[in-house]
Protein backbone atom coordinates (compact mmCIF):
# COMPACT_ATOMS: atom_id res chain seq x y z
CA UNK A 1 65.26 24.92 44.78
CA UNK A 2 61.75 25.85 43.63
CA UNK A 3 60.58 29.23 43.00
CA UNK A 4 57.77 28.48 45.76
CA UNK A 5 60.44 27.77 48.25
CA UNK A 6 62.97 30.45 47.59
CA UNK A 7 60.05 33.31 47.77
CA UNK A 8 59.46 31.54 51.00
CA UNK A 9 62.78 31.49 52.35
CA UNK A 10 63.22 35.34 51.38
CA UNK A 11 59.89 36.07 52.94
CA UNK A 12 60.80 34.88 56.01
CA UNK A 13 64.62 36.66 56.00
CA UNK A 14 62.65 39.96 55.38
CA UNK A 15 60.72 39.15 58.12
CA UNK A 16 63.29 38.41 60.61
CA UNK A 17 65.15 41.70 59.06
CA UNK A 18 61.96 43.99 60.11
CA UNK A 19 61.76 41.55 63.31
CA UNK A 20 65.46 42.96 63.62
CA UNK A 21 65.32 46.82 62.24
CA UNK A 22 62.30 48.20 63.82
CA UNK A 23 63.03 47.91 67.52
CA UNK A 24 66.55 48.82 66.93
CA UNK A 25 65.57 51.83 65.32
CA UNK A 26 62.89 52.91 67.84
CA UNK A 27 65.47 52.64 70.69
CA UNK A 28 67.94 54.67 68.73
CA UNK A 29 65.53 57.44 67.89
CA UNK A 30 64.56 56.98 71.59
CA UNK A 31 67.89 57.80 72.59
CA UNK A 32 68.86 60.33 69.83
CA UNK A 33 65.69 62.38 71.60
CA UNK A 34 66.57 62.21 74.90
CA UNK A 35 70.34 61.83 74.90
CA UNK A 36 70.85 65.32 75.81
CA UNK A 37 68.96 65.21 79.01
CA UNK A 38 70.28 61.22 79.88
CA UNK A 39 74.41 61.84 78.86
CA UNK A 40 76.13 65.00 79.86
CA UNK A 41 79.38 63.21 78.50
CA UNK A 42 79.44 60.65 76.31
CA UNK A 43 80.67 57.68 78.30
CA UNK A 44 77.43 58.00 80.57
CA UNK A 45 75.74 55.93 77.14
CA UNK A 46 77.51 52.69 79.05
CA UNK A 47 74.67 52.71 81.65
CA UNK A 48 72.58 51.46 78.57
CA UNK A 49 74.70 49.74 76.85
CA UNK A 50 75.53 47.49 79.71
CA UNK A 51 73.00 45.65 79.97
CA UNK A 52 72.45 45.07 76.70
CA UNK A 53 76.23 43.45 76.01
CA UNK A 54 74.51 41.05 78.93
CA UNK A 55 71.72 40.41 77.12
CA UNK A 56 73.95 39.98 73.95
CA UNK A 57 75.91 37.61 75.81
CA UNK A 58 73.27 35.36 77.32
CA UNK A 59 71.98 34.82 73.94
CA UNK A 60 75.50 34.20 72.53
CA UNK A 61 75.56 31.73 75.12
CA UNK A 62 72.52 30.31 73.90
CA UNK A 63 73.28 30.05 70.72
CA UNK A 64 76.38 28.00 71.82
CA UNK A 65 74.65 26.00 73.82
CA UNK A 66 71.92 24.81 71.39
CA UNK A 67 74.48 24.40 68.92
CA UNK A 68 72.70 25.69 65.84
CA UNK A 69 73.57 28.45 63.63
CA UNK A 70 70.29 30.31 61.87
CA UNK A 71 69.12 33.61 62.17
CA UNK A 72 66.11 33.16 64.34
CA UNK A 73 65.53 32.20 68.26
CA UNK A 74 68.59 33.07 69.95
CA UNK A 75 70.51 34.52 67.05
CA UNK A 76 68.06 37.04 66.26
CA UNK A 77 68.31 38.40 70.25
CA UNK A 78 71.69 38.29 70.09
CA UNK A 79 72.26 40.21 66.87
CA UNK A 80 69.69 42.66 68.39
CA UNK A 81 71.39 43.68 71.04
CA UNK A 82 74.82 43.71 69.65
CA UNK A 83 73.64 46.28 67.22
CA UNK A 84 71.65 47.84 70.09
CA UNK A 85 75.03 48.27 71.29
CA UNK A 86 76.65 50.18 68.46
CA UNK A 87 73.51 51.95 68.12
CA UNK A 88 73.66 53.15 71.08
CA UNK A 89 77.40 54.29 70.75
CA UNK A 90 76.63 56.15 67.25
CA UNK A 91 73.67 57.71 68.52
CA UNK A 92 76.07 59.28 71.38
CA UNK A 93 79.58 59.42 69.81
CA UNK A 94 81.06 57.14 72.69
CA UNK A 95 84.43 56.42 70.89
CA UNK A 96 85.29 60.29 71.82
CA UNK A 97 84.46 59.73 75.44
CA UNK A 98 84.49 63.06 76.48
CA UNK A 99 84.13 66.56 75.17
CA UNK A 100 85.32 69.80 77.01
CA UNK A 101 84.46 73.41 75.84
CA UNK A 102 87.72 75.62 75.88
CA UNK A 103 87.76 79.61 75.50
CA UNK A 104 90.41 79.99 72.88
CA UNK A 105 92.00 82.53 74.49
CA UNK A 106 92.90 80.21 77.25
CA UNK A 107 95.01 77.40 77.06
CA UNK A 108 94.80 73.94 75.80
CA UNK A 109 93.08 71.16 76.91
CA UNK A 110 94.01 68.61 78.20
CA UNK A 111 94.23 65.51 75.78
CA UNK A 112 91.70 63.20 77.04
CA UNK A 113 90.44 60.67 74.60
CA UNK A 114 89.40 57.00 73.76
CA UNK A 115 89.33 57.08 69.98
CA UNK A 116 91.65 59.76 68.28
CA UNK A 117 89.21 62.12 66.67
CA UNK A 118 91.37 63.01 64.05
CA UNK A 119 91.11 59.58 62.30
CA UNK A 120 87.64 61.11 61.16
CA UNK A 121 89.98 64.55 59.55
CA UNK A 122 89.83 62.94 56.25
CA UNK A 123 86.72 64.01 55.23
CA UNK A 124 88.04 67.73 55.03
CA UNK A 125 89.84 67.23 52.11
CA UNK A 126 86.22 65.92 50.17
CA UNK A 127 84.73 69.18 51.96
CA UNK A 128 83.84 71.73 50.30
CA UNK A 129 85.46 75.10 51.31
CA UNK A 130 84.33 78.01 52.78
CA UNK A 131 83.93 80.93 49.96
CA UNK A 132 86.37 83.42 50.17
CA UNK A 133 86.35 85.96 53.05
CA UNK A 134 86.42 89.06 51.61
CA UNK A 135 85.30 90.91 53.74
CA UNK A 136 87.38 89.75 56.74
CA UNK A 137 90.62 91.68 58.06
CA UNK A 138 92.75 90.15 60.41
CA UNK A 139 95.31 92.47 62.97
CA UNK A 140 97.56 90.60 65.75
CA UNK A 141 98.89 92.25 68.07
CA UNK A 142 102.03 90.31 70.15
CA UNK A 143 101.32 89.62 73.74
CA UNK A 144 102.34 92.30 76.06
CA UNK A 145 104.91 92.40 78.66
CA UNK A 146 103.49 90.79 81.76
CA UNK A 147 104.41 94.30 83.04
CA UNK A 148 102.33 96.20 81.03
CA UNK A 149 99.32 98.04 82.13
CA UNK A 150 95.38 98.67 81.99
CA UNK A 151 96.19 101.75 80.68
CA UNK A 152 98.63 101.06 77.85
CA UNK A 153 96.62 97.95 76.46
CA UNK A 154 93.08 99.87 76.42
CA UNK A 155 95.01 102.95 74.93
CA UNK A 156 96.16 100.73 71.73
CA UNK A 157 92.82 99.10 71.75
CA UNK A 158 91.54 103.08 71.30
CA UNK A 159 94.08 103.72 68.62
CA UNK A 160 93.20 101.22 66.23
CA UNK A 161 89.42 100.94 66.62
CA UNK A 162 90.05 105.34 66.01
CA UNK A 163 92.51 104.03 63.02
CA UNK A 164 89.51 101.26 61.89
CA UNK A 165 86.67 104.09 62.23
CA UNK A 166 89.20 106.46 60.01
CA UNK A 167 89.46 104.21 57.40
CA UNK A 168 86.28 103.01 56.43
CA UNK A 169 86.02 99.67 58.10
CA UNK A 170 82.72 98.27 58.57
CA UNK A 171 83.23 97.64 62.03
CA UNK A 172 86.11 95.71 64.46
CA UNK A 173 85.99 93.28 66.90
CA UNK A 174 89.05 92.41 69.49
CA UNK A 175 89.31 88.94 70.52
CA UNK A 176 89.69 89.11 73.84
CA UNK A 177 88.60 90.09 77.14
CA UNK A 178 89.28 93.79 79.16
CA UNK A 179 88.83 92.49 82.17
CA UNK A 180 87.45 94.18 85.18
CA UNK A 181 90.70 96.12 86.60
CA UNK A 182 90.09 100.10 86.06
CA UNK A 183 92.11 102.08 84.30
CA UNK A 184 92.73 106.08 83.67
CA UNK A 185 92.19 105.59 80.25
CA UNK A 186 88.09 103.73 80.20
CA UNK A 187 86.86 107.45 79.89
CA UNK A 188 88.78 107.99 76.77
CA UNK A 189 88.47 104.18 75.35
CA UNK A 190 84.47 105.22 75.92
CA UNK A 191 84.59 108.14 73.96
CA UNK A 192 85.90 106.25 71.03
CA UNK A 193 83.85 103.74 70.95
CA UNK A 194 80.80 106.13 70.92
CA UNK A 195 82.62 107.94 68.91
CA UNK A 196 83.45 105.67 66.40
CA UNK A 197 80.59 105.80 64.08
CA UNK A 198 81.21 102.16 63.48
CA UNK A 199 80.38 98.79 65.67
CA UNK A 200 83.09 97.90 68.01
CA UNK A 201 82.46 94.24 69.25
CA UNK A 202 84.47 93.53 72.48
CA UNK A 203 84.92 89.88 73.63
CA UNK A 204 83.88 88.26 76.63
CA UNK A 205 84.67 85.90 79.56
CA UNK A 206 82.37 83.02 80.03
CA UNK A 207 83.29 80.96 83.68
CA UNK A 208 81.77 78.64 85.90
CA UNK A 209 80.47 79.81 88.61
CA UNK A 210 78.89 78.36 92.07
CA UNK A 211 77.27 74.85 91.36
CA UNK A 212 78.53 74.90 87.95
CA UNK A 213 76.54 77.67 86.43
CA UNK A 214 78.09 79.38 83.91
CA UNK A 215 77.95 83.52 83.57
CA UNK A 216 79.31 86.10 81.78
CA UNK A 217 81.86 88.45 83.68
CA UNK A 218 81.45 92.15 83.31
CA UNK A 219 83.92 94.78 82.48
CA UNK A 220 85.30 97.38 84.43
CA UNK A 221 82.37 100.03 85.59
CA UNK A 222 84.40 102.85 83.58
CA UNK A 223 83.77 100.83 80.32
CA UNK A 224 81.17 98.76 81.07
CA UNK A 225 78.45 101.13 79.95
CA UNK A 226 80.27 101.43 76.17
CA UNK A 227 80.08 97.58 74.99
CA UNK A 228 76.07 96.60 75.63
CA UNK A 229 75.44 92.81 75.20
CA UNK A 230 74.53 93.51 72.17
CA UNK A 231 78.42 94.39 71.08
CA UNK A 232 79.82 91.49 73.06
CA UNK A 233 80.69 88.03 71.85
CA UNK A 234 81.97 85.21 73.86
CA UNK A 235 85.05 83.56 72.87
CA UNK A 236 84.50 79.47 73.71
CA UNK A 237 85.57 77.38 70.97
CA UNK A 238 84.65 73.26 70.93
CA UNK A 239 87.79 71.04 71.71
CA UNK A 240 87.53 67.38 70.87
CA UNK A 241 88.54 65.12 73.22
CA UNK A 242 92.19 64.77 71.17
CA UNK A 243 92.97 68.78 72.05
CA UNK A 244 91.28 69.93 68.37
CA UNK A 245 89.29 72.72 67.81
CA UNK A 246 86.75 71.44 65.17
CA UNK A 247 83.72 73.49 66.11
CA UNK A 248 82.65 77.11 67.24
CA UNK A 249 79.93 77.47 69.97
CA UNK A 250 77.52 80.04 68.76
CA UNK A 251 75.39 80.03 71.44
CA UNK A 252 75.68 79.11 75.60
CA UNK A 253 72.47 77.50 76.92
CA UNK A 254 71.75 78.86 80.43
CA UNK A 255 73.03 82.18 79.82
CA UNK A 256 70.70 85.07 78.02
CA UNK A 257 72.44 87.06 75.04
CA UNK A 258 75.38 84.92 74.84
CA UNK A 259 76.66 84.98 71.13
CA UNK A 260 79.91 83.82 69.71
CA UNK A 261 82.07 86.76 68.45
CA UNK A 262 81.91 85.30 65.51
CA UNK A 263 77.68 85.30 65.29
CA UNK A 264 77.61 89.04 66.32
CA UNK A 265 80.37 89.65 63.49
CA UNK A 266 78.42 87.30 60.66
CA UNK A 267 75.10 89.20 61.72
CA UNK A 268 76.24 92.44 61.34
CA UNK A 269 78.04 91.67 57.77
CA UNK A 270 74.73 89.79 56.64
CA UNK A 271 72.01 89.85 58.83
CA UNK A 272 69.33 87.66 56.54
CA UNK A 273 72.59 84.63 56.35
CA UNK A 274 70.80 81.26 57.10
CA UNK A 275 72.31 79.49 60.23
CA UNK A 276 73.22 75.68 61.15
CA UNK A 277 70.80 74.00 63.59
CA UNK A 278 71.89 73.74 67.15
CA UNK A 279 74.49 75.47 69.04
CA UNK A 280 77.23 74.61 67.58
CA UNK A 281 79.29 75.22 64.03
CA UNK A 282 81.35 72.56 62.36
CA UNK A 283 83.61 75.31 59.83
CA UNK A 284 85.15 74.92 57.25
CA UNK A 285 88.49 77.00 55.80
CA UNK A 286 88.33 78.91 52.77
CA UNK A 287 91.22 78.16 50.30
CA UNK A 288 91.84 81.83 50.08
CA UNK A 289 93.31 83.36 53.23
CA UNK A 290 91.47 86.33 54.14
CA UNK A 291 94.66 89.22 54.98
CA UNK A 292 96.14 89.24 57.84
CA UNK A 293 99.09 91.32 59.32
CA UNK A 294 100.64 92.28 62.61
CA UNK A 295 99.45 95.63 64.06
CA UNK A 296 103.19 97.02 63.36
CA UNK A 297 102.38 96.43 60.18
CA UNK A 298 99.52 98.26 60.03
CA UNK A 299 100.71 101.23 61.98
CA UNK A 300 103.44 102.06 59.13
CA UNK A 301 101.78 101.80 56.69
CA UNK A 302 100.91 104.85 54.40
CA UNK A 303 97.43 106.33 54.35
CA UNK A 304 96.67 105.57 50.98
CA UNK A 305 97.62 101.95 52.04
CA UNK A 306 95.60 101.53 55.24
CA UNK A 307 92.25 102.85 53.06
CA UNK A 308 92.93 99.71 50.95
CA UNK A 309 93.61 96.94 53.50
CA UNK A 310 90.82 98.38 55.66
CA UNK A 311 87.85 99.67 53.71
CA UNK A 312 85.28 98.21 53.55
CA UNK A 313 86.24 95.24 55.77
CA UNK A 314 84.99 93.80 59.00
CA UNK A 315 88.52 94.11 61.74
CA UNK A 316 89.01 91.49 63.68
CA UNK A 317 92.18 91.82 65.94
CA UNK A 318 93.31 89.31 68.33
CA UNK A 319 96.78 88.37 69.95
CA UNK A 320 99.74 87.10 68.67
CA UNK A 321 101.66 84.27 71.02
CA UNK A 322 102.45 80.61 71.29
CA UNK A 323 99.49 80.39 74.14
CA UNK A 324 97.03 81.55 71.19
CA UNK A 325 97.93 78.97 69.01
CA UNK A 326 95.61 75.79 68.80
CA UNK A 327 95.22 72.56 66.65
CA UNK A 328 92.56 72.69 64.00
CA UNK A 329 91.91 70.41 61.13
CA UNK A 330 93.01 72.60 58.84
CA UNK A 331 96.59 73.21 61.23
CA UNK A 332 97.69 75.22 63.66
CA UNK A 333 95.92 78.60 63.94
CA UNK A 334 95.54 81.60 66.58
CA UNK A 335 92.18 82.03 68.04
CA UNK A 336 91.23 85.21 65.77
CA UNK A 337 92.08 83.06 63.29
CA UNK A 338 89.62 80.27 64.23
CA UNK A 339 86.83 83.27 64.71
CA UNK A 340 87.90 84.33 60.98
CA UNK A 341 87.36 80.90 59.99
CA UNK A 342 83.75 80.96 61.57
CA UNK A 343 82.46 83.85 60.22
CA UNK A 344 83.74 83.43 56.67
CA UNK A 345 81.43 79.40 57.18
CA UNK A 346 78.65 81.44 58.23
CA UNK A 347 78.47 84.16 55.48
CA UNK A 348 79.04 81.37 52.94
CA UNK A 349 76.90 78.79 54.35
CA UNK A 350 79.72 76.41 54.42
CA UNK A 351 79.58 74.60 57.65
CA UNK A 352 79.40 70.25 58.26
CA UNK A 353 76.27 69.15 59.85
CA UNK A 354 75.94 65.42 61.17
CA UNK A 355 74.01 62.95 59.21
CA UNK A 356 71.08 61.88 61.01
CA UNK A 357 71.15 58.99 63.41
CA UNK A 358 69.75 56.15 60.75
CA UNK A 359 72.13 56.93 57.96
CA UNK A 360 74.81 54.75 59.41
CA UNK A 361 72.18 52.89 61.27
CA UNK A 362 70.10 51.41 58.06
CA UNK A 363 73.57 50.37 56.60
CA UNK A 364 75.16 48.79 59.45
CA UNK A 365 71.65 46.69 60.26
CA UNK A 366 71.32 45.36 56.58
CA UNK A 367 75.47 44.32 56.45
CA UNK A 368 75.25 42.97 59.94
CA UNK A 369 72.09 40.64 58.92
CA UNK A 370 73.66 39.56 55.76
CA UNK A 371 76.81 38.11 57.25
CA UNK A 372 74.82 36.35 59.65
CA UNK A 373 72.36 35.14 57.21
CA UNK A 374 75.20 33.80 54.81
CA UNK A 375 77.62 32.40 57.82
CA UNK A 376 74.47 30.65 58.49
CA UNK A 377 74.48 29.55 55.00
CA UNK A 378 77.69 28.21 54.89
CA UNK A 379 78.74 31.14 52.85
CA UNK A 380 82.48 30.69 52.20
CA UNK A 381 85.16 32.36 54.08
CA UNK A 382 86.08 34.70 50.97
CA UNK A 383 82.70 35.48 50.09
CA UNK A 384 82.11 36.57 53.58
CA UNK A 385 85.48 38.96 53.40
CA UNK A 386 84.35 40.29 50.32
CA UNK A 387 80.58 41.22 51.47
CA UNK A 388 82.23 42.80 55.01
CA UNK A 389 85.47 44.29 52.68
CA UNK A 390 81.90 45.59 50.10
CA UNK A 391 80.13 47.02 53.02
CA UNK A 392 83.19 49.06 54.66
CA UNK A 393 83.68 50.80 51.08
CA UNK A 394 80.03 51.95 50.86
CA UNK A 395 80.04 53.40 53.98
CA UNK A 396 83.74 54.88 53.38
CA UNK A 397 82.75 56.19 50.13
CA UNK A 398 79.13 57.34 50.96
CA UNK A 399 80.93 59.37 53.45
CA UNK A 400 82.87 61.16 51.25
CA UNK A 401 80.43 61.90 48.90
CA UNK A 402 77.73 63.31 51.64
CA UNK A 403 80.64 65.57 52.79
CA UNK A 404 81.37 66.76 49.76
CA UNK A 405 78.03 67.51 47.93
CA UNK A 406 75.87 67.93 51.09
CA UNK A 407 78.40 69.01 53.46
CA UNK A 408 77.02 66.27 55.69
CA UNK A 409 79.37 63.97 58.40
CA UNK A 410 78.82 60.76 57.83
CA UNK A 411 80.09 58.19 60.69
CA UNK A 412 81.79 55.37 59.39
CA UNK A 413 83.73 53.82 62.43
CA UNK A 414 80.88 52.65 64.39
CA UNK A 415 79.30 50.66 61.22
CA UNK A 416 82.96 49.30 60.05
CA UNK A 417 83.65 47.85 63.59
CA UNK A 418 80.79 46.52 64.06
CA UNK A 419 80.36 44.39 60.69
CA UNK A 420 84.07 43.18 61.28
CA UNK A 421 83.66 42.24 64.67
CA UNK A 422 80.30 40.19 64.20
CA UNK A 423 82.38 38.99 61.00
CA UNK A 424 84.93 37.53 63.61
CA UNK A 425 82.31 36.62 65.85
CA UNK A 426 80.42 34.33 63.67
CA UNK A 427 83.45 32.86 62.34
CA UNK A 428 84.55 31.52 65.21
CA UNK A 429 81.63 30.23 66.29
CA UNK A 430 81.01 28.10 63.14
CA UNK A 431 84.48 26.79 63.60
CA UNK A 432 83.39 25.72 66.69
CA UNK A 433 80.08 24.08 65.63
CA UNK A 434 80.93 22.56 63.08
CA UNK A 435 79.38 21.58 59.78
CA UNK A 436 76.61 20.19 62.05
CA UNK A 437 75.47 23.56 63.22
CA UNK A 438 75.46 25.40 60.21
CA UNK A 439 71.21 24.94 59.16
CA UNK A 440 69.38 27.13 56.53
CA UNK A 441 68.61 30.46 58.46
């Protein structure tokens, strides 16, 4: 083959490539912008991406009929819309299927899910972790007897934010919600608070109100007028559609002044600390555990001690039971715990943000369009593994590598399945044609 006609050929397969790429990446960015107004969940994608597996079929049918292999005519709609199709489902993560919020000190949710989300976990262990929280404390206190009262849980709460205040704690925050049931004691909680000298950050309830609006409940009158939004933080964590906890939400659209306990903590520590974009933090663990130690624990211990567990630390004190315990990637952990987690990402900048929608896309277009272009070749069956088997690795290992020095998620199911499955695809359909069909793409 002459130099002449070779240039020619590989004119013409960039052409078809860009023929290929640049509507498929317009619809993607399409979708990537409007997404969040189109798909409350993500399985609501399938009102796209139905009729473009018709589309994909009717030119697969084509294809058959005319009994030609080559990358152009009906090949070239058919491969664009089968990649429309896994565009689509990257662009809105439709292998999870659906994704509940979940207040973690509630319980679990239900395990709902198409895809187990934890097959994606991996990457943690390229991740870079969190620096260590220094400047964290944690206190758990065991769940009370059912029988217990307003007035003995608000007096404890009093007694260590007074023990907190007394030795030189930069602030404390309880993880978890007062409620609105008066007590005898909200006059004297008040008084400490005010009293304090210190921030006291109080947790609260986020539910779903009439038409599904979500709003904040309020506290009991007596103690409402002691914890201003300003020292409140909501407690909803992000569960994955397998039950995890894998994000924090920081902020609740709809609802004015509502920050994660774990943003109103992180501000007060560092106020000038850079944030992720969006709503929503993807944390990562420190190696060091930050202390931690049960409130019995911290009651006998000497003053001498309590000065050095205490000053100079943020307090974060949450409760101790099996119904606070929830699946992370990192284990299982109580809910203070996954707050600790949060804030110690925040202060050190060390959260996961997703790679932008043509990361996977560029990869999974070029691999896709050279397995068509040599199965139209009659590329052999090994050389075909081997570019498919070549393509999976660079998207494994490109992965790992954004995660670890960018601290950037990098999907890598969506591209894998679909070079595999047009793989398949194409070699079936050359069986089927025969030698006959196979012409120079």
């Amino acid at each position: 083959m002459s130099w002449r006609t070779r240039f020619r050929d590989y004119r013409e397969q960039l052409i078809a490539a860009a023929i290929l790429g640049l509507p498929l990446a317009a619809i993607t960015w399409i979708l990537d912008t409007v997404s969040g107004a189109l798909t409350a969940q993500p399985w609501h994608v399938l009102w796209f991406m139905g009729p473009l597996a018709v589309a994909a079929w009717i030119a697969w049918r084509q294809v058959m009929k005319r009994g030609a292999l080559r990358v152009r005519g009906a090949m070239l709609v058919f491969l664009g819309c089968y990649l429309a199709v896994f565009s689509f489902a990257v662009a809105s993560d439709l292998l999870v299927w659906k994704r509940s919020t979940v207040a973690v000190d509630q319980a679990q949710l239900a395990r709902n899910w198409l895809l187990p989300a934890r097959w994606g976990d991996w990457r943690y262990r390229f991740a870079r972790p969190a620096p260590p929280p220094d400047r964290l404390v944690v206190i758990t206190i065991q769940k009370p007897d059912t029988a217990a009262t307003p007035e003995e849980l608000r007096f404890d709460v009093a007694r260590l934010v007074q023990i907190a205040a007394q030795n030189g704690a930069r602030g404390i925050a309880f993880d978890f919600y007062f409620g609105q049931k008066p007590s005898n004691v909200d006059a004297f909680l008040c008084t400490v608070v005010k009293n304090a000298g210190i921030p006291v950050i109080a947790g609260q309830r986020v539910v779903k109100g009439q038409a599904g609006r979500m709003f904040a409940e309020r506290y009991a009158p007596a103690i409402e007028p002691c914890f201003p939004d300003e020292r409140r933080g909501h407690l909803i964590a992000y569960a994955d559609a397998d039950g995890v906890i894998r994000q924090v939400v920081l902020r609740i659209s709809g609802i004015a002044d509502s920050t994660s306990l774990s943003l109103r903590v992180a501000s007060l520590l560092d106020p000038d600390r850079p944030l992720p974009p969006g709503n929503l933090l993807r944390f990562v663990e420190s190696r060091d555990t930050f202390p931690s130690l049960p409130s019995e624990t911290l009651a006998g211990l000497p003053a001498g001690e309590l000065g050095g567990v205490l000053h100079g630390r943020w307090v974060l004190v949450g409760e101790r039971s099996p119904a606070e315990m929830f699946h992370t990637p990192f284990g299982d952990r109580l809910g203070v715990e996954v707050h600790a987690a949060a804030i110690g990402a925040l202060l050190g900048g060390a959260w996961i943000e997703r790679a932008p929608w043509w990361s996977g896309f560029f990869i999974m277009v070029v691999a896709c369009y050279l397995i068509a272009a040599l199965t139209a070749q009659g590329a052999s069956r090994q050389k075909l593994l081997l570019v498919a088997f070549a393509s999976s690795i660079l998207v494994v290992g490109g992965a790992a590598l954004a995660i670890r020095f960018w601290q950037v998620w990098l999907d890598v199911i969506y591209p894998v399945v679909a070079v595999w499955l047009l793989l398949g695809l194409l070699l079936v359909l050359r069986r089927r044609l025969g030698g006959a069909g196979l012409r120079a793409s």
